[in-house]
PDB file of N, CA and C in Angstrom:
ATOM      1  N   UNK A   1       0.814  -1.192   0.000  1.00  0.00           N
ATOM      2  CA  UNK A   1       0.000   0.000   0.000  1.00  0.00           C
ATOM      3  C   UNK A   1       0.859   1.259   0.000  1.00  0.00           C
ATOM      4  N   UNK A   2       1.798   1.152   0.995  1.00  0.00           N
ATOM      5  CA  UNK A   2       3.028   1.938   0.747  1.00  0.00           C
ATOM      6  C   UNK A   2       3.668   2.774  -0.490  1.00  0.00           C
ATOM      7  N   UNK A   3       3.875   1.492  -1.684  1.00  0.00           N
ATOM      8  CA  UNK A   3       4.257   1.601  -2.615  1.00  0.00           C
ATOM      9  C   UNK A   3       3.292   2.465  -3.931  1.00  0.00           C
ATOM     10  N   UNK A   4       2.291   2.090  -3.553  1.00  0.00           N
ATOM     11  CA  UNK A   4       0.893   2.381  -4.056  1.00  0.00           C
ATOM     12  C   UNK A   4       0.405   4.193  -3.761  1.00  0.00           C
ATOM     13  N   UNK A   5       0.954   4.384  -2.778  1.00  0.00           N
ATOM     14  CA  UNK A   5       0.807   6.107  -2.600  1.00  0.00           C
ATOM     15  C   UNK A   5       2.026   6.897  -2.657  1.00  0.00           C
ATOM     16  N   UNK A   6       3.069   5.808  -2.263  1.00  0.00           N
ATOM     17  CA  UNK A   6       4.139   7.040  -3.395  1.00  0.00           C
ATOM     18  C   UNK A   6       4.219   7.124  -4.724  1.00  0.00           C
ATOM     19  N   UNK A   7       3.385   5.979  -5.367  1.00  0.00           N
ATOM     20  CA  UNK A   7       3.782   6.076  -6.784  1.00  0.00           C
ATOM     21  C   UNK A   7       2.418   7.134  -7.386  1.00  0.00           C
ATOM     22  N   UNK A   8       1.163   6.855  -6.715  1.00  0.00           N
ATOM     23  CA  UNK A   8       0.504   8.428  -7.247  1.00  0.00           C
ATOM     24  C   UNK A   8       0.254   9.551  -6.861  1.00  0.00           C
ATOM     25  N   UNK A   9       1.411   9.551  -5.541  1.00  0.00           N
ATOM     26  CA  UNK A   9       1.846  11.111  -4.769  1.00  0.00           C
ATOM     27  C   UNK A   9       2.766  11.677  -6.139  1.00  0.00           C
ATOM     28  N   UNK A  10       3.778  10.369  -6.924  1.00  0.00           N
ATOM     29  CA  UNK A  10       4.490  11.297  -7.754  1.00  0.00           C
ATOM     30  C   UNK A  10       3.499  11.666  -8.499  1.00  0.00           C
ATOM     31  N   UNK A  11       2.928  10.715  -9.665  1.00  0.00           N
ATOM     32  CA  UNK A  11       2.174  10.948 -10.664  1.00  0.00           C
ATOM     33  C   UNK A  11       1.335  12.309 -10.207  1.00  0.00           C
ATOM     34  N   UNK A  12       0.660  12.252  -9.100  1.00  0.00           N
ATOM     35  CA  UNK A  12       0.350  13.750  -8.521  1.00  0.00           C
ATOM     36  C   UNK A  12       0.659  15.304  -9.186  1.00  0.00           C
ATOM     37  N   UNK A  13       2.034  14.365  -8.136  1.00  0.00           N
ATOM     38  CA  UNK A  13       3.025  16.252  -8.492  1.00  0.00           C
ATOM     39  C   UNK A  13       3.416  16.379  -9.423  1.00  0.00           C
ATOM     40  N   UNK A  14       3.650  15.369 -10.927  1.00  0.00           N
ATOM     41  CA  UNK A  14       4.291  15.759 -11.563  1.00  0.00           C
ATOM     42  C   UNK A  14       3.210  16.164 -13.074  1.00  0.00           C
ATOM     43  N   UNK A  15       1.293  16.150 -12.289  1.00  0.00           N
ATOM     44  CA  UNK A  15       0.869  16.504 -12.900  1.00  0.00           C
ATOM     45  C   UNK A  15       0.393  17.848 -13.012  1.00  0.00           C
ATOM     46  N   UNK A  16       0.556  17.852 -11.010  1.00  0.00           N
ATOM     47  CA  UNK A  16       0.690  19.650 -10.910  1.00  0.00           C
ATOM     48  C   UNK A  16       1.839  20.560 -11.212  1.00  0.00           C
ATOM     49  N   UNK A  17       2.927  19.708 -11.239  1.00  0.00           N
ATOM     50  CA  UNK A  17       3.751  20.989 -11.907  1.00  0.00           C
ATOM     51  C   UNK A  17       3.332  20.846 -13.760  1.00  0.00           C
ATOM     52  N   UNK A  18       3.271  20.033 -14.437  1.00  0.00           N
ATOM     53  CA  UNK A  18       2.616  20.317 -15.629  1.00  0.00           C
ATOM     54  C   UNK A  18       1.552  21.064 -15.989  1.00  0.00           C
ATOM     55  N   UNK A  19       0.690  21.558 -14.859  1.00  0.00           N
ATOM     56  CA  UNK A  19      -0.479  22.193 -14.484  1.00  0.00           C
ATOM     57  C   UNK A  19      -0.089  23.424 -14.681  1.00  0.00           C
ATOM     58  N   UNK A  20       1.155  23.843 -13.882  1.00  0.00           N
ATOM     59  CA  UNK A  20       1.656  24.674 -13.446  1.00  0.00           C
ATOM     60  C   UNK A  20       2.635  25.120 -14.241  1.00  0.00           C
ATOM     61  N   UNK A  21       3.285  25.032 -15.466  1.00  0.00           N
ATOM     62  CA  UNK A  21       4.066  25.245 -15.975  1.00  0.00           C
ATOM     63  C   UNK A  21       3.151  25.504 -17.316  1.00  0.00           C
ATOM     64  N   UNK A  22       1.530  24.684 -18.146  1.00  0.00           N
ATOM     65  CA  UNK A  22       1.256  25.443 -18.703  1.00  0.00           C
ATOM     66  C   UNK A  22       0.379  26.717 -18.390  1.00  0.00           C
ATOM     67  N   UNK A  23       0.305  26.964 -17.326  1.00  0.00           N
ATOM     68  CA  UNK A  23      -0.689  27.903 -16.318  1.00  0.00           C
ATOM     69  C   UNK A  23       0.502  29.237 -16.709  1.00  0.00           C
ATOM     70  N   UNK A  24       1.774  29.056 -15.939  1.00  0.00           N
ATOM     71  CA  UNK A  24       2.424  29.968 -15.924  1.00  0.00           C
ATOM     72  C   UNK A  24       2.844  30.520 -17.778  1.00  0.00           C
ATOM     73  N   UNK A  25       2.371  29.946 -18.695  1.00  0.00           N
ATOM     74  CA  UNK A  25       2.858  29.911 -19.713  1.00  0.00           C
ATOM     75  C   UNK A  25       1.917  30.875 -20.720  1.00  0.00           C
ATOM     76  N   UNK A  26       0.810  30.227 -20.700  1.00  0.00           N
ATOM     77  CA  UNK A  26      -0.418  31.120 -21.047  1.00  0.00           C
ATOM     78  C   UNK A  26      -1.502  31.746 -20.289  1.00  0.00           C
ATOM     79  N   UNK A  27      -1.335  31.527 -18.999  1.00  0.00           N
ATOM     80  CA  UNK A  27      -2.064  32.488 -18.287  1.00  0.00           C
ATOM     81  C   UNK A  27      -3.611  32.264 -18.262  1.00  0.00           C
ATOM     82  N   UNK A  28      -4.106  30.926 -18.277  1.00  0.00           N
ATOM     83  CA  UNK A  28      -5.138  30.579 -18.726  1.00  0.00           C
ATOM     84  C   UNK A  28      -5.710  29.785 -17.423  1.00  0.00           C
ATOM     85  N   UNK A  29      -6.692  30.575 -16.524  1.00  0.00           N
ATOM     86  CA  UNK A  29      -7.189  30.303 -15.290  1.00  0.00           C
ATOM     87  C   UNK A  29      -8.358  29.109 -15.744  1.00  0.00           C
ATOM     88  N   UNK A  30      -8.939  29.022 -16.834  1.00  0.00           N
ATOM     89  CA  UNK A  30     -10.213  28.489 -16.894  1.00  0.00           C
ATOM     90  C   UNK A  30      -9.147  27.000 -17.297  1.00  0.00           C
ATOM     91  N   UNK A  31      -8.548  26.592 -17.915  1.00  0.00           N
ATOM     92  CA  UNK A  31      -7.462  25.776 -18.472  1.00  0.00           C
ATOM     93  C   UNK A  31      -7.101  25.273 -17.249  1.00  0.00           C
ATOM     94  N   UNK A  32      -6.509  26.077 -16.471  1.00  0.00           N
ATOM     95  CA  UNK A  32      -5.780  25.079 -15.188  1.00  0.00           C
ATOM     96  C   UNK A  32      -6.952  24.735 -14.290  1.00  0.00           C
ATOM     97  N   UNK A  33      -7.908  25.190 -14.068  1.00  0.00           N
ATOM     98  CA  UNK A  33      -9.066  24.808 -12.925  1.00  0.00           C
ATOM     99  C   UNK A  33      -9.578  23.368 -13.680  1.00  0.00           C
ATOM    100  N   UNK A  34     -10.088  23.497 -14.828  1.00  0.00           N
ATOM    101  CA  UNK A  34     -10.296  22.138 -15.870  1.00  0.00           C
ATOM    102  C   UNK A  34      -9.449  21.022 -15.495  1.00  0.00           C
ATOM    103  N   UNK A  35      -7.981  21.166 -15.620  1.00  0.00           N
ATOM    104  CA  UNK A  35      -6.616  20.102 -15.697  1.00  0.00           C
ATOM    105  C   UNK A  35      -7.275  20.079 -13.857  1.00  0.00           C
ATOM    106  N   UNK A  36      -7.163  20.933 -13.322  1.00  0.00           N
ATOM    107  CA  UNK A  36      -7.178  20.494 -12.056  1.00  0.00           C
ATOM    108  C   UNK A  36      -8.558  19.381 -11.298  1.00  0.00           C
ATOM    109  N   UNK A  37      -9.545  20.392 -12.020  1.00  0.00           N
ATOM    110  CA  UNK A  37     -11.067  18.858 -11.931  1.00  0.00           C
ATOM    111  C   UNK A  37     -10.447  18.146 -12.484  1.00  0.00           C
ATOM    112  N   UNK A  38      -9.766  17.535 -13.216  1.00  0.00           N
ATOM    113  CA  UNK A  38      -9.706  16.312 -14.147  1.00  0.00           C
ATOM    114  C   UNK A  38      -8.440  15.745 -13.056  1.00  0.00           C
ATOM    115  N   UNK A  39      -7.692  15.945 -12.820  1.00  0.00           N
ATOM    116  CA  UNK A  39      -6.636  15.378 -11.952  1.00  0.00           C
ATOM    117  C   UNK A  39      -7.196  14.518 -10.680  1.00  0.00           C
ATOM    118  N   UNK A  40      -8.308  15.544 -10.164  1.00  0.00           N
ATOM    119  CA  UNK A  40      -9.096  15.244  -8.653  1.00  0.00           C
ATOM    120  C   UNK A  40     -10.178  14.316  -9.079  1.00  0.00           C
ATOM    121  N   UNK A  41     -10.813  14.293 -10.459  1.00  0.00           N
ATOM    122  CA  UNK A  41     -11.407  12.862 -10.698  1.00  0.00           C
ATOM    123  C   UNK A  41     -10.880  11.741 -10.481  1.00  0.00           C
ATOM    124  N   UNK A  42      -9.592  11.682 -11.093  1.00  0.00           N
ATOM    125  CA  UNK A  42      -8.913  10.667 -11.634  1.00  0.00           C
ATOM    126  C   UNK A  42      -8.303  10.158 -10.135  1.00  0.00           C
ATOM    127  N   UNK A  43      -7.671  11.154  -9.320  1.00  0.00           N
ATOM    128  CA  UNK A  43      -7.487  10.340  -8.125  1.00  0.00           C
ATOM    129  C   UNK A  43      -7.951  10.199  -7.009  1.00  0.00           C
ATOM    130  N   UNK A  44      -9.343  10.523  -7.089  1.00  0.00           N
ATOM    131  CA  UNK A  44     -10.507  10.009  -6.313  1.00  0.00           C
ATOM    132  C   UNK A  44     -10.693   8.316  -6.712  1.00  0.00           C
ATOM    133  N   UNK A  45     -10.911   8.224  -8.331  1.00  0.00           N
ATOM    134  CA  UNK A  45     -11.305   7.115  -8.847  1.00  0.00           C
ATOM    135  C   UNK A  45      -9.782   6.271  -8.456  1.00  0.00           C
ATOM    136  N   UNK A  46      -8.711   6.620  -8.596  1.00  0.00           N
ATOM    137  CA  UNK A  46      -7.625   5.818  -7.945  1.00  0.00           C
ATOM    138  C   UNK A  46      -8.067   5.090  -6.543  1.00  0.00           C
ATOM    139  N   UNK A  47      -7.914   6.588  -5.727  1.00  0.00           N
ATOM    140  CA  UNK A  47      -8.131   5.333  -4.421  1.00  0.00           C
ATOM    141  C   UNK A  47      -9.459   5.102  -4.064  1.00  0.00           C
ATOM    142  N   UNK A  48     -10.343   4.890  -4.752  1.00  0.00           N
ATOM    143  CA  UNK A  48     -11.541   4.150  -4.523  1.00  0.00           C
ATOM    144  C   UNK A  48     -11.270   2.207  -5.373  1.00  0.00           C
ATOM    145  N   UNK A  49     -10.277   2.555  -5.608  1.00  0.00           N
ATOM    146  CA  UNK A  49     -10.451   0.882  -6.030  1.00  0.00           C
ATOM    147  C   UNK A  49      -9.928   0.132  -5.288  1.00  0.00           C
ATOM    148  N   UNK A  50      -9.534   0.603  -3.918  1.00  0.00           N
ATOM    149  CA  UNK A  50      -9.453  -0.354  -3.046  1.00  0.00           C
ATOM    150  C   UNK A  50     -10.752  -0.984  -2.794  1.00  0.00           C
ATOM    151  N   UNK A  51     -11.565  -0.655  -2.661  1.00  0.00           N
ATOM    152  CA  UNK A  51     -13.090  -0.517  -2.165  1.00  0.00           C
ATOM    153  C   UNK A  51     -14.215  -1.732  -3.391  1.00  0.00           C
ATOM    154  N   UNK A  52     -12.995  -1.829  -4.443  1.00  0.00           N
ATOM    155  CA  UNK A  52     -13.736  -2.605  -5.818  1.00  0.00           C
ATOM    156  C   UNK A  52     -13.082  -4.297  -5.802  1.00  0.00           C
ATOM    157  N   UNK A  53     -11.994  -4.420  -4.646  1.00  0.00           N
ATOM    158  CA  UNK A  53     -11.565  -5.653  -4.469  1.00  0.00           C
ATOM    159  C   UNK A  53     -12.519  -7.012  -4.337  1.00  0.00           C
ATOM    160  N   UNK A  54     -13.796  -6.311  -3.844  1.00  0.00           N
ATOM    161  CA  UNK A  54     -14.643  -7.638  -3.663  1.00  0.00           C
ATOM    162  C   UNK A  54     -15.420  -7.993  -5.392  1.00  0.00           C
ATOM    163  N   UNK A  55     -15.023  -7.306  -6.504  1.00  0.00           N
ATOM    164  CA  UNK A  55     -15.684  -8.317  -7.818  1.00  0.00           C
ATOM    165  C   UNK A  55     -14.568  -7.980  -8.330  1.00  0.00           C
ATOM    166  N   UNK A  56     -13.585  -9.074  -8.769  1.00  0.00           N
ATOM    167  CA  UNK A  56     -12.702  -8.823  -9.262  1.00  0.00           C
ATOM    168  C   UNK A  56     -12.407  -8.912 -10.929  1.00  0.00           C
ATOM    169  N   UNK A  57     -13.788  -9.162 -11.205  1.00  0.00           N
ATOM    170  CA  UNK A  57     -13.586  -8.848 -12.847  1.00  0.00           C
ATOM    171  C   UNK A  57     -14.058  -7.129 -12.967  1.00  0.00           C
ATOM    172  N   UNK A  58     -15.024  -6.598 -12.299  1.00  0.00           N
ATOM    173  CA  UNK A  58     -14.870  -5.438 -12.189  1.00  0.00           C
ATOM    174  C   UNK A  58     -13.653  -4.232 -11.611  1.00  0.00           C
ATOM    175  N   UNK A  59     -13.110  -5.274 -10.739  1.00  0.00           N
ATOM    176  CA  UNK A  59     -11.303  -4.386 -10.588  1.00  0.00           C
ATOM    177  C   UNK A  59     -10.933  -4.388 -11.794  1.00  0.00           C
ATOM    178  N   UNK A  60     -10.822  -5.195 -12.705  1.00  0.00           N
ATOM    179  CA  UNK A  60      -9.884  -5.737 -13.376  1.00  0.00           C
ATOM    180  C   UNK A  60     -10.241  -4.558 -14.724  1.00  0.00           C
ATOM    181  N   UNK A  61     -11.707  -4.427 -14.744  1.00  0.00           N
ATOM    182  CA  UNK A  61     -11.761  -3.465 -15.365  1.00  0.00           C
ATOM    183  C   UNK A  61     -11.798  -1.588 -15.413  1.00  0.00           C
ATOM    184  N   UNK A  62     -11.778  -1.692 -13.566  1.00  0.00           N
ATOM    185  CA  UNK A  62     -11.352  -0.150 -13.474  1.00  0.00           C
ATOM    186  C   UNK A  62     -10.441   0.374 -13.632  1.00  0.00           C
ATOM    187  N   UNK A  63      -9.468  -1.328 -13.547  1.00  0.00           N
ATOM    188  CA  UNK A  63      -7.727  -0.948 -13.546  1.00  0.00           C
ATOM    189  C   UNK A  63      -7.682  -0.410 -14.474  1.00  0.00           C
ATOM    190  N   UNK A  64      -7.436  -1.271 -15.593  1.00  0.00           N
ATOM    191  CA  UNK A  64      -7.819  -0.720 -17.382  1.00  0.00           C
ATOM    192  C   UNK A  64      -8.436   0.735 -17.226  1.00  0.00           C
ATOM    193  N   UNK A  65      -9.584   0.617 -16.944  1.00  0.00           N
ATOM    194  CA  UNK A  65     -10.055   2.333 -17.193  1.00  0.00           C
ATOM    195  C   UNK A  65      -9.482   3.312 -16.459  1.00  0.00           C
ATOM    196  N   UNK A  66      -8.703   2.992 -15.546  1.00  0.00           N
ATOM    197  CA  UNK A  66      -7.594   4.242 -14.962  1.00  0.00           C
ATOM    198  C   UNK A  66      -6.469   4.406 -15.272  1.00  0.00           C
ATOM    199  N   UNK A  67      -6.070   2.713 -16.185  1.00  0.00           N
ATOM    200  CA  UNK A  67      -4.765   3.285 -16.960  1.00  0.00           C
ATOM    201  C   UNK A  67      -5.358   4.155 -18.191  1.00  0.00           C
ATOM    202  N   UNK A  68      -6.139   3.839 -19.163  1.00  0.00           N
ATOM    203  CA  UNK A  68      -6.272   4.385 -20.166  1.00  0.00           C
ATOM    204  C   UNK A  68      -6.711   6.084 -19.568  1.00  0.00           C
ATOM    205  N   UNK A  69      -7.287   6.592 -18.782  1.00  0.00           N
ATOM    206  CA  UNK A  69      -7.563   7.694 -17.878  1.00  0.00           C
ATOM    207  C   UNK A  69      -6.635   8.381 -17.620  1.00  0.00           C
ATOM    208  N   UNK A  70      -5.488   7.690 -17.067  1.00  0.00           N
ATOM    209  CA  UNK A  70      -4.140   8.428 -16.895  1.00  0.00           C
ATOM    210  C   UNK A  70      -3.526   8.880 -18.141  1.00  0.00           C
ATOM    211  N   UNK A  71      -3.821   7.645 -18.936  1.00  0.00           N
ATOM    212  CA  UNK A  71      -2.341   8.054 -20.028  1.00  0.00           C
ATOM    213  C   UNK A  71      -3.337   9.421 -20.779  1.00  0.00           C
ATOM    214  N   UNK A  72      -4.723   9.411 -21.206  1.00  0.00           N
ATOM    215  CA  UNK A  72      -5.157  10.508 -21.928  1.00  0.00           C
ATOM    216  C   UNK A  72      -5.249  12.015 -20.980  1.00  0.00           C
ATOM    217  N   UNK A  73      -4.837  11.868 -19.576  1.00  0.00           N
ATOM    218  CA  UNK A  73      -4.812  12.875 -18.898  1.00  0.00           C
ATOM    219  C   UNK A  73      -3.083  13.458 -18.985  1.00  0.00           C
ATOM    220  N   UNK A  74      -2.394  13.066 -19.344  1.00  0.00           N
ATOM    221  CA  UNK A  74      -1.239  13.456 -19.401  1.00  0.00           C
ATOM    222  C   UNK A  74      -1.305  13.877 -20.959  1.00  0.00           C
ATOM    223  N   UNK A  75      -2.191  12.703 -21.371  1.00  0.00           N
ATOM    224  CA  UNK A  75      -1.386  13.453 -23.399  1.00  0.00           C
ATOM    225  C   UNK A  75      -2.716  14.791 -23.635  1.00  0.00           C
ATOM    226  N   UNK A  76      -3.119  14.828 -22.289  1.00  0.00           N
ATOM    227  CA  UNK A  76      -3.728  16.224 -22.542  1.00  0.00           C
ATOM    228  C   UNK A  76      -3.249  17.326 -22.149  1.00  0.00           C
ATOM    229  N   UNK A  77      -2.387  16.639 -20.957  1.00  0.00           N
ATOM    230  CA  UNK A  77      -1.097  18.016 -20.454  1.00  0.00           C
ATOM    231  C   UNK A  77      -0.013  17.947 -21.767  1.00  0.00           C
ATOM    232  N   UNK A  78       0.171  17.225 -21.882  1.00  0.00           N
ATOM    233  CA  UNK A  78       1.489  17.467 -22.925  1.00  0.00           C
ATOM    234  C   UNK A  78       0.530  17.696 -24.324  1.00  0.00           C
ATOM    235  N   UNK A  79      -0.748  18.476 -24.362  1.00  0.00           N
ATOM    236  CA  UNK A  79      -1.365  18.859 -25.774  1.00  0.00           C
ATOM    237  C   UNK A  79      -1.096  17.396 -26.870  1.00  0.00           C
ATOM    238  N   UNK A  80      -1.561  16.244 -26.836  1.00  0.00           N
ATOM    239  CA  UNK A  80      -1.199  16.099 -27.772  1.00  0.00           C
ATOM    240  C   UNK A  80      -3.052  15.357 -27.981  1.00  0.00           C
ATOM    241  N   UNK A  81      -3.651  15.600 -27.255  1.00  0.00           N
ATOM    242  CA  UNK A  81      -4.737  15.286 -27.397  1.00  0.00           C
ATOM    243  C   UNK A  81      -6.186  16.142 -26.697  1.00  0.00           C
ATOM    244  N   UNK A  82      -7.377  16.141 -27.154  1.00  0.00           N
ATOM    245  CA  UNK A  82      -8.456  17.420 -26.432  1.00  0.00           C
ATOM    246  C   UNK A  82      -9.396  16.223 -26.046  1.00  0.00           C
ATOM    247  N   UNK A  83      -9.773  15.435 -26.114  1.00  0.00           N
ATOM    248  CA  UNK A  83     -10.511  14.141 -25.664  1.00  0.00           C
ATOM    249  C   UNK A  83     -10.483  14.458 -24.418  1.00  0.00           C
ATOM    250  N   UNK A  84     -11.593  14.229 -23.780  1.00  0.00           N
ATOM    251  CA  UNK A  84     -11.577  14.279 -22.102  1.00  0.00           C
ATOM    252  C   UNK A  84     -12.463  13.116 -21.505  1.00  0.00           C
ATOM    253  N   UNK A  85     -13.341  12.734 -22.717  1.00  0.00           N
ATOM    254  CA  UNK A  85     -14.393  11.383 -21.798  1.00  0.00           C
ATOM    255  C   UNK A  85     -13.348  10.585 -21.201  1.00  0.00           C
ATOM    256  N   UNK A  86     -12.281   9.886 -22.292  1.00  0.00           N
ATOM    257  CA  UNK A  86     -12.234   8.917 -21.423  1.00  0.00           C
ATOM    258  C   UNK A  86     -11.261   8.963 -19.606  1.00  0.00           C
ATOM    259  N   UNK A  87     -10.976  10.005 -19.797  1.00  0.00           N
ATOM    260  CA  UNK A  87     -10.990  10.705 -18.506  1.00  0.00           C
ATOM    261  C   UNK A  87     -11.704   9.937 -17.459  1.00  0.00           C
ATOM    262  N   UNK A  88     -13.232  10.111 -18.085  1.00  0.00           N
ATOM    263  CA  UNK A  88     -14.283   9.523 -17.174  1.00  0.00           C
ATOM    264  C   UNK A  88     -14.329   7.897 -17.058  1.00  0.00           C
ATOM    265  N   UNK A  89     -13.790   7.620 -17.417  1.00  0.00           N
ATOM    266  CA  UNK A  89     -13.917   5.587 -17.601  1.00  0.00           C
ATOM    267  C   UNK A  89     -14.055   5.280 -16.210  1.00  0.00           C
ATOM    268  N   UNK A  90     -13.556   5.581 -15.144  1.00  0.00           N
ATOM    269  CA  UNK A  90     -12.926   4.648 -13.943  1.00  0.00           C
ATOM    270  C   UNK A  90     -14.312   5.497 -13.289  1.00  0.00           C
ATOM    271  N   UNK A  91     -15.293   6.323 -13.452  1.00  0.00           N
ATOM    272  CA  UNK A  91     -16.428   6.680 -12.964  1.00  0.00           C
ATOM    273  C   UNK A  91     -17.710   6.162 -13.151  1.00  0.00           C
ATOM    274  N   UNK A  92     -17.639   5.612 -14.600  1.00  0.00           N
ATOM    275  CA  UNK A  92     -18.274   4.292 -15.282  1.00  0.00           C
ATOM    276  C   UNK A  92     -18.329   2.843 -14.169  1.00  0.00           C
ATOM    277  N   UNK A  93     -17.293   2.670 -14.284  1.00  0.00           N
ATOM    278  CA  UNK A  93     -16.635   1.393 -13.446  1.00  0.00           C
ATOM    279  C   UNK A  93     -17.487   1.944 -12.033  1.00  0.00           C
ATOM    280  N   UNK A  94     -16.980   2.736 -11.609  1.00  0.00           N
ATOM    281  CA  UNK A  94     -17.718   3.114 -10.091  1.00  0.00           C
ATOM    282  C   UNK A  94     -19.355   2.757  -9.782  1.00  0.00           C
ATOM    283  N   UNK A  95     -19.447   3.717 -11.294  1.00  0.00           N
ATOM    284  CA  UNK A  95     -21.236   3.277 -10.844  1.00  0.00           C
ATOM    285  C   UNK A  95     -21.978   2.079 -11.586  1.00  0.00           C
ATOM    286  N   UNK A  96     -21.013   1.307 -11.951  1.00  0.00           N
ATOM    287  CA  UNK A  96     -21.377  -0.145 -12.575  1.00  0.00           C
ATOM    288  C   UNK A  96     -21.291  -1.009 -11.362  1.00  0.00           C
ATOM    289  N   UNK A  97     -20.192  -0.744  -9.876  1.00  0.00           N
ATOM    290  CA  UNK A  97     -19.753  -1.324  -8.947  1.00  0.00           C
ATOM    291  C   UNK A  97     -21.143  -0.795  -7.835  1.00  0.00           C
ATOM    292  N   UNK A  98     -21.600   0.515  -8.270  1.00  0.00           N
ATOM    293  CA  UNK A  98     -23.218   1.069  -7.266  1.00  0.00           C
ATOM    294  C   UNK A  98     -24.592   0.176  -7.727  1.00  0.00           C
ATOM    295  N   UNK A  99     -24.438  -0.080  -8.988  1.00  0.00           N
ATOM    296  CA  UNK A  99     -25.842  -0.428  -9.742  1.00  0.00           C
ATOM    297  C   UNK A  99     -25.309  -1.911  -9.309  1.00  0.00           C
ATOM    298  N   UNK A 100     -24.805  -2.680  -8.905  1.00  0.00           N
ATOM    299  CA  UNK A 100     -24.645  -3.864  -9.046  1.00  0.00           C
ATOM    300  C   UNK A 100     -24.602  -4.571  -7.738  1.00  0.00           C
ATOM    301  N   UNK A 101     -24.263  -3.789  -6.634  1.00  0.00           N
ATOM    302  CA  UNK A 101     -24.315  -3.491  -5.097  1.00  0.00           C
ATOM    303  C   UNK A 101     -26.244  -3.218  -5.180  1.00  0.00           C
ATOM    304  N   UNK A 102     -26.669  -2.570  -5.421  1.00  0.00           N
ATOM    305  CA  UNK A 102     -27.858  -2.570  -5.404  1.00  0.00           C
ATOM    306  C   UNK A 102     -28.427  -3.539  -5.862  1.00  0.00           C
ATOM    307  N   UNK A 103     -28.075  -3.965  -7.015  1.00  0.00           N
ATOM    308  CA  UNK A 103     -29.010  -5.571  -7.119  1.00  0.00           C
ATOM    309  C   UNK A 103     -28.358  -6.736  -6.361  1.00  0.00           C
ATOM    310  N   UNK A 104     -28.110  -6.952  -5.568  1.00  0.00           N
ATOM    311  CA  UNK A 104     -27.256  -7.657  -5.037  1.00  0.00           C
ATOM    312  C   UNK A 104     -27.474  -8.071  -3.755  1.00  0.00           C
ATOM    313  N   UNK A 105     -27.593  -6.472  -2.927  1.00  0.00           N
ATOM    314  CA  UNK A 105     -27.690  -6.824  -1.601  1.00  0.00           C
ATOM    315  C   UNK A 105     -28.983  -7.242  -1.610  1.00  0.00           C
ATOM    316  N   UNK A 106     -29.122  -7.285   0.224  1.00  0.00           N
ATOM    317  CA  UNK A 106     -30.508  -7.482   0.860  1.00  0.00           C
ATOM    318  C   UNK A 106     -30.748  -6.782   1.546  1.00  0.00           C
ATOM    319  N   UNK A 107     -31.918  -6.098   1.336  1.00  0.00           N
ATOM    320  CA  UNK A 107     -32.674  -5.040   2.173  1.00  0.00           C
ATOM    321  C   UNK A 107     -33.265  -5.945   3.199  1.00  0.00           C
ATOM    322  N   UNK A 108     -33.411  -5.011   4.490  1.00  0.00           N
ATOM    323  CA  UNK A 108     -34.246  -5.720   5.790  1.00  0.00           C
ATOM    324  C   UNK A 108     -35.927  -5.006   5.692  1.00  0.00           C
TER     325      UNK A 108
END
């Protein structure tokens, strides 16, 4: 677990200084608040998959949707892409893991 929060404490910072370096560059407040919701999605949906351990074909697929999440959140800092859904994938996964908890349990 250890290993697991230093490795997206870096990914973190090294998306806020990318934040921060095109912020300081063009001066574009509405741009960095955007990168910044999109960062705080993405690692909300990170550490909520501890919480997805009990169906593990559904881990298996948030994993996937938070790698593909990450990598288009960076090739959106480094401009090389304007796509933002799939951003959203690992929020999909979340409420596929709510709708499925609901049919599932037992009400008293």
């Amino acid at each position: 677990m250890i290993k697991l929060i230093l490795f997206l404490s870096i990914i973190i910072l090294t998306a806020l200084f990318l934040i921060y370096k095109k912020f300081t560059y063009d001066k574009d407040i509405k741009s960095a608040l955007k990168r910044i919701f999109l960062l705080t999605i993405l690692t909300a949906s990170t550490i909520f998959s501890r919480y997805l351990v009990i169906y593990t074909p559904l881990l298996l697929l948030h994993i996937l949707a938070l790698m593909i999440g990450w990598g288009f959140l960076f090739a959106l800092f480094l401009n090389k892409t304007d796509k933002t859904w799939p951003i959203f994938l690992p929020l999909a996964t979340i409420a596929l893991f709510f709708i499925s908890a609901f049919f599932v349990a037992e009400f008293d």
